[in-house]
C-alpha atoms as a PDB file:
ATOM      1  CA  UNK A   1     -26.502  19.785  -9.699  1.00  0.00           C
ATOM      2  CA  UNK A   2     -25.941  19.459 -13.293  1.00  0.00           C
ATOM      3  CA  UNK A   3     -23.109  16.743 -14.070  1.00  0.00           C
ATOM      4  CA  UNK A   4     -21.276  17.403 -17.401  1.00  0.00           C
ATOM      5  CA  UNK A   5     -21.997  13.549 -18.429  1.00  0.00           C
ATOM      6  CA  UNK A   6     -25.634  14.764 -17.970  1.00  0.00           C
ATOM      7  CA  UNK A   7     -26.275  11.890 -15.469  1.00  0.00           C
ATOM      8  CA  UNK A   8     -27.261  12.920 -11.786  1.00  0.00           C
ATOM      9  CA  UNK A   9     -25.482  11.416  -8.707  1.00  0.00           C
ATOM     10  CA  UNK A  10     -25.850  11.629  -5.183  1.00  0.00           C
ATOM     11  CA  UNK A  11     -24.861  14.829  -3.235  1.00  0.00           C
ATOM     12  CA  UNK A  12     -22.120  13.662  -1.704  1.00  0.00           C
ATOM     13  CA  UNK A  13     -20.089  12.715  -5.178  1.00  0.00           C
ATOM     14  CA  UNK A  14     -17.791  15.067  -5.854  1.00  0.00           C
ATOM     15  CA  UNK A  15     -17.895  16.341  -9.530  1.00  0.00           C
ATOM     16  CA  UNK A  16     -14.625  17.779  -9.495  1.00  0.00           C
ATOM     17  CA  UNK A  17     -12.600  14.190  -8.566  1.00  0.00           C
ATOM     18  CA  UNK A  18     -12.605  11.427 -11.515  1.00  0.00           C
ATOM     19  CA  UNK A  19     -11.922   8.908  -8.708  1.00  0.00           C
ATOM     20  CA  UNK A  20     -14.793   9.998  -6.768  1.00  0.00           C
ATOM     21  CA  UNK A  21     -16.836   9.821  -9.652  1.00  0.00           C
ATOM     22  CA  UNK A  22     -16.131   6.685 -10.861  1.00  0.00           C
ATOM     23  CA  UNK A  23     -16.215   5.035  -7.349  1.00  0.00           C
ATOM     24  CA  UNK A  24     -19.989   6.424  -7.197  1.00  0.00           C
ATOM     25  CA  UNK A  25     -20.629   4.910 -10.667  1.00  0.00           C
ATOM     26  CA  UNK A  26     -19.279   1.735 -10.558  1.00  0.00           C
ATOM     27  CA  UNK A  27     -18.503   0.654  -6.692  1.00  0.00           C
ATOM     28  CA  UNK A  28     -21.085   1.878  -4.072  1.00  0.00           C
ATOM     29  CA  UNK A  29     -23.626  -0.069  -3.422  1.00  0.00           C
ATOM     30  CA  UNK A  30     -22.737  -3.131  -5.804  1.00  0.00           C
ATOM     31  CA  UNK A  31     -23.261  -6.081  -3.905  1.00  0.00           C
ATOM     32  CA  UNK A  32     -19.812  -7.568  -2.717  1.00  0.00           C
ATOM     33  CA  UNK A  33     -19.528 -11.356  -1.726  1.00  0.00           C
ATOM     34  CA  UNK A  34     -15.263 -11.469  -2.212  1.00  0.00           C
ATOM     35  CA  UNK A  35     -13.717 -11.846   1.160  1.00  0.00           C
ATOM     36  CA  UNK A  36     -10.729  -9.984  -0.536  1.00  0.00           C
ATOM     37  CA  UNK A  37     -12.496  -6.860  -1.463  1.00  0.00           C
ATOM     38  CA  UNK A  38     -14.490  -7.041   1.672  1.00  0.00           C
ATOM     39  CA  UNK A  39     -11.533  -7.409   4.390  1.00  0.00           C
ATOM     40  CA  UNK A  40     -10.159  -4.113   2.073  1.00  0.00           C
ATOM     41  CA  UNK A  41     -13.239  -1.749   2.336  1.00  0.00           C
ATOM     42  CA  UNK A  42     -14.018  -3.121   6.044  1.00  0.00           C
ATOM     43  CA  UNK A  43      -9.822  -1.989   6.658  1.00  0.00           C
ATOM     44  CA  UNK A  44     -10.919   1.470   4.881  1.00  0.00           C
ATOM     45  CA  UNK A  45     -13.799   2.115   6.136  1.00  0.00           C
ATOM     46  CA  UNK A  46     -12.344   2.009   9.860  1.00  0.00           C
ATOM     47  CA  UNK A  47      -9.031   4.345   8.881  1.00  0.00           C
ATOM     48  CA  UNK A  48     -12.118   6.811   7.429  1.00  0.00           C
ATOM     49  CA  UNK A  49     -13.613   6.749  11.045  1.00  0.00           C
ATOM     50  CA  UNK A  50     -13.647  10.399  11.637  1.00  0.00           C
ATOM     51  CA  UNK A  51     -12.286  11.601   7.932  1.00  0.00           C
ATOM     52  CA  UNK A  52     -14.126  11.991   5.007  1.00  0.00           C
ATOM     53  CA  UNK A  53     -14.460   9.038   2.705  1.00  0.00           C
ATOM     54  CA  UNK A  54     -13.024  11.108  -0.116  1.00  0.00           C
ATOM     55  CA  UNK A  55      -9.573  11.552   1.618  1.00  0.00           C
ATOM     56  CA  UNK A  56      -9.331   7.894   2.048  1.00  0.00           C
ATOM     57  CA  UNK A  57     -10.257   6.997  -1.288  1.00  0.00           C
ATOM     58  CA  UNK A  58      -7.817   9.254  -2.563  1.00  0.00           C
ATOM     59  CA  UNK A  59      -5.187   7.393  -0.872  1.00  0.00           C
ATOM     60  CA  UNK A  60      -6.746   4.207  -1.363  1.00  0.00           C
ATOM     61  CA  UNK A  61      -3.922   2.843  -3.929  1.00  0.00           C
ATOM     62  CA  UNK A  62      -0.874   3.789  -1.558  1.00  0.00           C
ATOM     63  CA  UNK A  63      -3.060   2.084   1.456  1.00  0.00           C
ATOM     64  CA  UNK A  64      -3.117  -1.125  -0.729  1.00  0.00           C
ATOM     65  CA  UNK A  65       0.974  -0.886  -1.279  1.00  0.00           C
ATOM     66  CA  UNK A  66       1.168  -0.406   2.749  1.00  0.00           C
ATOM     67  CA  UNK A  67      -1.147  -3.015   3.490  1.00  0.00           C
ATOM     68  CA  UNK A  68       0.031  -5.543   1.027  1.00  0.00           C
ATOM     69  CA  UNK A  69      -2.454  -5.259  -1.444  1.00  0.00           C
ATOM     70  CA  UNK A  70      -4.779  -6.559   1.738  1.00  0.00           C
ATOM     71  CA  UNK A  71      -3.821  -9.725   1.556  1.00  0.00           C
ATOM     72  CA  UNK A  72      -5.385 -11.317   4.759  1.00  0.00           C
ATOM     73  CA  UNK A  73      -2.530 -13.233   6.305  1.00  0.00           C
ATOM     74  CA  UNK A  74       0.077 -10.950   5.476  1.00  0.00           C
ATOM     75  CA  UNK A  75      -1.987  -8.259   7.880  1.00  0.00           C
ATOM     76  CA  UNK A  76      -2.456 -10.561   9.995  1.00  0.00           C
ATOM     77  CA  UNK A  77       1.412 -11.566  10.310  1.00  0.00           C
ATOM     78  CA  UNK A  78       2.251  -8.212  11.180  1.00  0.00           C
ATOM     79  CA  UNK A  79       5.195  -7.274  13.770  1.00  0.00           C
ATOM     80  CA  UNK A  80       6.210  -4.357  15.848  1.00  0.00           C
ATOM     81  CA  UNK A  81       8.775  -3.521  12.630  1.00  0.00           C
ATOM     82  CA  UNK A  82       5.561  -3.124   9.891  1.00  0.00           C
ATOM     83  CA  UNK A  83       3.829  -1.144  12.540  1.00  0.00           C
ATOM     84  CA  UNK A  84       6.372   1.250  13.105  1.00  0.00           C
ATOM     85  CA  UNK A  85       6.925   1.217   9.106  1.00  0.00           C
ATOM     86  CA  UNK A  86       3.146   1.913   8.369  1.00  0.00           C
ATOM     87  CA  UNK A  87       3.223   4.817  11.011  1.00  0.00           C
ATOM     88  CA  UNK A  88       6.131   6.358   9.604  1.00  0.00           C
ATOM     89  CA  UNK A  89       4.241   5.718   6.181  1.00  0.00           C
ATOM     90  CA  UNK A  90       3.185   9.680   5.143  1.00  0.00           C
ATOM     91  CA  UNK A  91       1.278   8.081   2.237  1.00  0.00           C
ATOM     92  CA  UNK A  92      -1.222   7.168   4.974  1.00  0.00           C
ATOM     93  CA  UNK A  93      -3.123   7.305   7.707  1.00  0.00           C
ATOM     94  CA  UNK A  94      -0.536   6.999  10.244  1.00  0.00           C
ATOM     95  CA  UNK A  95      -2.923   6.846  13.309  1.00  0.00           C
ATOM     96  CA  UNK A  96      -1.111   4.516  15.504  1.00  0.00           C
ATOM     97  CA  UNK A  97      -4.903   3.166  16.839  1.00  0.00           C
ATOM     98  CA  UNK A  98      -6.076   2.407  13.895  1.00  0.00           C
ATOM     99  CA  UNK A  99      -2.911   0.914  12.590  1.00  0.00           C
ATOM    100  CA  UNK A 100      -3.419  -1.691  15.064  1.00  0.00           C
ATOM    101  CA  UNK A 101      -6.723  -1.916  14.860  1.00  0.00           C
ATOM    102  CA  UNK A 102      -6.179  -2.962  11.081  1.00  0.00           C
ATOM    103  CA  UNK A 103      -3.842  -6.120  12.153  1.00  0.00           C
ATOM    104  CA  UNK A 104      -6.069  -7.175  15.105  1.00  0.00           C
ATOM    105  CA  UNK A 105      -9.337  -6.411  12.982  1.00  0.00           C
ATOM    106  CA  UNK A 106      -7.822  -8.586  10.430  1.00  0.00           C
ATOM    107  CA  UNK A 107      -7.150 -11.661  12.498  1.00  0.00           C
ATOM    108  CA  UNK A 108     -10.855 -11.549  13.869  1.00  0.00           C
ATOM    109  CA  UNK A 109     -12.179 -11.054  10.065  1.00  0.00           C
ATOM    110  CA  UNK A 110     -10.509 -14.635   9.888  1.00  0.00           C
ATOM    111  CA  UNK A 111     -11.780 -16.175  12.682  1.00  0.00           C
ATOM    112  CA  UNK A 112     -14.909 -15.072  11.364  1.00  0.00           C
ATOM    113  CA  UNK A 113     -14.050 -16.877   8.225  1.00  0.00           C
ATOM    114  CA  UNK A 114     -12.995 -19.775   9.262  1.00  0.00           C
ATOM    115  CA  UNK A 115     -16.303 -19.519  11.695  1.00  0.00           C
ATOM    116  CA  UNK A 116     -18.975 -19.237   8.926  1.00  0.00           C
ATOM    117  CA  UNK A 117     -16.365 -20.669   5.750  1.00  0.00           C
ATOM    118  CA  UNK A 118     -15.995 -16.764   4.686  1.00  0.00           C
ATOM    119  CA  UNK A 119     -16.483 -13.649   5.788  1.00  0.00           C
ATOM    120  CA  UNK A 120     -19.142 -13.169   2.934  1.00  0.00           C
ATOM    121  CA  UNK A 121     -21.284 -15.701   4.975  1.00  0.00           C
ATOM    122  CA  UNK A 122     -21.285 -14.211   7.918  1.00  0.00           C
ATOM    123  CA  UNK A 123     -22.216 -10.870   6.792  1.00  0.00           C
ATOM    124  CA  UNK A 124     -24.715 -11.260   4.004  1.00  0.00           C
ATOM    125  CA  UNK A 125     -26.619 -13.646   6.810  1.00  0.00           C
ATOM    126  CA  UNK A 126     -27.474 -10.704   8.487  1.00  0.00           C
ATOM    127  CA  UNK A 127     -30.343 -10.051   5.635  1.00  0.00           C
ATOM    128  CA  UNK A 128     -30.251 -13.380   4.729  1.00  0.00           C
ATOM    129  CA  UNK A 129     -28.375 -12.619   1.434  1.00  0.00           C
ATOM    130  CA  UNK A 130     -30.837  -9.772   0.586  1.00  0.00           C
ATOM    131  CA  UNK A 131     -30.213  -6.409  -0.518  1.00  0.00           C
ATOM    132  CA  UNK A 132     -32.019  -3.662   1.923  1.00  0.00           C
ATOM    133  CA  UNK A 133     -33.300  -0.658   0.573  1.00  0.00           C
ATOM    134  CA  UNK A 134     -33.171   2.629   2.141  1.00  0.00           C
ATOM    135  CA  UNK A 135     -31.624   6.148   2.088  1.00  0.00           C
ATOM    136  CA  UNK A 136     -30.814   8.940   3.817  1.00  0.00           C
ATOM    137  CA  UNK A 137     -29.636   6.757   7.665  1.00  0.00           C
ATOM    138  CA  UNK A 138     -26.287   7.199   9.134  1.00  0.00           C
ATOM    139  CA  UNK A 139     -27.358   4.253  10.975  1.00  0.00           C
ATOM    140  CA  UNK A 140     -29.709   1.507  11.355  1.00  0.00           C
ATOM    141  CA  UNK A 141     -30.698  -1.418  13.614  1.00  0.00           C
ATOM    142  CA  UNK A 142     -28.849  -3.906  11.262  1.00  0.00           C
ATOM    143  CA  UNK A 143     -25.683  -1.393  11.062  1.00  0.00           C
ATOM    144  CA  UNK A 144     -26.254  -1.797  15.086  1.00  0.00           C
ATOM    145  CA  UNK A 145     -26.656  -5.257  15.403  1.00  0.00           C
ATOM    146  CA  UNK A 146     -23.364  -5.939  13.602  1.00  0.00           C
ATOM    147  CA  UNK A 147     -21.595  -3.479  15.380  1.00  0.00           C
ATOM    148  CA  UNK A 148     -22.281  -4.849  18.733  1.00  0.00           C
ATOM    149  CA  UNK A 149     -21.460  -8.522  16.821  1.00  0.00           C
ATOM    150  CA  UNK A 150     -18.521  -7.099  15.839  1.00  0.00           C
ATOM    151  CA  UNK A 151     -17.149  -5.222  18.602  1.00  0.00           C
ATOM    152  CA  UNK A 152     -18.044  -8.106  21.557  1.00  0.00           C
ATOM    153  CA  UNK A 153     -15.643 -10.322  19.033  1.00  0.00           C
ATOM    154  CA  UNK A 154     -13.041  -7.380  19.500  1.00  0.00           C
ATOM    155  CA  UNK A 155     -13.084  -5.572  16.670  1.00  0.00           C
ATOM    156  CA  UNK A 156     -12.025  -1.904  16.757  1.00  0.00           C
ATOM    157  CA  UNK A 157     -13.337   1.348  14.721  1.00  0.00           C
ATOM    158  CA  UNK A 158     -16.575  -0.479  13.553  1.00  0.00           C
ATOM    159  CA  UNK A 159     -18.859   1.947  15.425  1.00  0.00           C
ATOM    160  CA  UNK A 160     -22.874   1.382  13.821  1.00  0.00           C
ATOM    161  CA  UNK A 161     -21.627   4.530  11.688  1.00  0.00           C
ATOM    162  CA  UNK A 162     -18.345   2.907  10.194  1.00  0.00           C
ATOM    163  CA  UNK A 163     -20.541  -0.565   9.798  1.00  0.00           C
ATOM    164  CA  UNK A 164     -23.146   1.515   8.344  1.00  0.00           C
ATOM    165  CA  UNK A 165     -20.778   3.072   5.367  1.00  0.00           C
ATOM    166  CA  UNK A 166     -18.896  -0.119   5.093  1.00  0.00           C
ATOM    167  CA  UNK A 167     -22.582  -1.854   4.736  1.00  0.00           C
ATOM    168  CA  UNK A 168     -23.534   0.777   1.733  1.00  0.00           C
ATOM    169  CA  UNK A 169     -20.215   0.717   0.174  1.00  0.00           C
ATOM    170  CA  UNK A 170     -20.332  -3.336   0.120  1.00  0.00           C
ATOM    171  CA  UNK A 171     -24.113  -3.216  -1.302  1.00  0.00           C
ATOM    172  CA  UNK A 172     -25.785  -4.855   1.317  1.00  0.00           C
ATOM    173  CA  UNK A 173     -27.979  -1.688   1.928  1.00  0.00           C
ATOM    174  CA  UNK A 174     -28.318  -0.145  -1.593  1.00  0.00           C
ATOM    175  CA  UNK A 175     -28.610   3.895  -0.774  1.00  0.00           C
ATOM    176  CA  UNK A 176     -28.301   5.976  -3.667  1.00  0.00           C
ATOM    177  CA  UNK A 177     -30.144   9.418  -3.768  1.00  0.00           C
ATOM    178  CA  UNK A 178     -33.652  10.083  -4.746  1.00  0.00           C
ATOM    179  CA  UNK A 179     -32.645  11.298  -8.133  1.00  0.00           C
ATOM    180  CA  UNK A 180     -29.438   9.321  -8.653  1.00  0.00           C
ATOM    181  CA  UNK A 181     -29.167   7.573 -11.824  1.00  0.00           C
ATOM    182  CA  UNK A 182     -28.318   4.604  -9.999  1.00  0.00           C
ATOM    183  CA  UNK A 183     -31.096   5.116  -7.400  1.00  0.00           C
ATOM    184  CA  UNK A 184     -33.346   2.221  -6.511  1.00  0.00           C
ATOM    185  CA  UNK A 185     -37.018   2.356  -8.612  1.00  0.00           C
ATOM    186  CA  UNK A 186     -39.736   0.197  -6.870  1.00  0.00           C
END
């Protein structure tokens, strides 16, 4: 596909949505270690479980109003009241599951923090703080492996295909296209 920049992306940016673009260019795949920004894109990733990524990151600015800029122990501190608030919330997602799943998700990403003294720890240990390489998975054995971790600490919506995404979007598996500008050169 030819971009109008001149600059060739992966397939799955969509050349007709700025925000999509510029996500591509300057987000995916740069290596996170913020426990804010991570607890966000782990939160989006599982309310994309199911949806295209695009949708979400369309909304992505009224999820961040709803979800109190993602501050940690706000989520956390959520009641019955915010619930039923974020479900009546059009601006969203309003899937009652995954609602919930964002406030209990969100206490376990902080017992993980206090666990391994951030949440960057504990998941950048997992390649012991190295980038992996690779394109064209869904899934992996690490995306499995931190699944399972995940889910047997009773976290919800982090199948190994939502831990996969979230691991790509976060940069700790680097997967641009064969022909990306930003793709990975040996």
């Amino acid at each position: 596909m030819q971009w109008s920049d001149g600059k060739n992306r992966c397939r799955w940016a969509n050349p007709k949505n700025e925000r999509y673009i510029r996500y591509h260019d300057e987000e995916w795949g740069v290596p996170l270690h913020d426990d804010h920004k991570l607890f966000e894109m782990l939160i989006l990733e599982c309310f994309q479980a199911g949806l295209s990524w695009e949708c979400i990151l369309n909304k992505r600015d009224t999820f961040r109003e709803a979800f109190d800029d993602f501050n940690l122990d706000a989520v956390c501190a959520y009641g019955e009241d915010k619930l039923e608030s974020l479900q009546n919330n059009p601006s969203i997602i309003r899937n009652r599951l995954k609602i919930q799943a964002a406030v209990s998700n969100a206490q376990i990403f902080r017992e993980i923090q206090q666990e391994y003294g951030g949440f960057a720890e504990y998941l950048w240990h997992w390649t012991d703080g190295k980038v992996i390489y690779e394109q064209g998975l869904s899934h992996s054995e690490l995306s499995d492996l931190i699944s399972k971790d995940l889910k047997k600490r009773g976290m919800k919506f982090v199948g190994t295909t939502v831990i996969y995404a979230y691991l790509q979007a976060v940069g700790v598996i680097y997967s641009h296209d064969e022909g990306c500008f930003l793709e990975h050169k040996v």
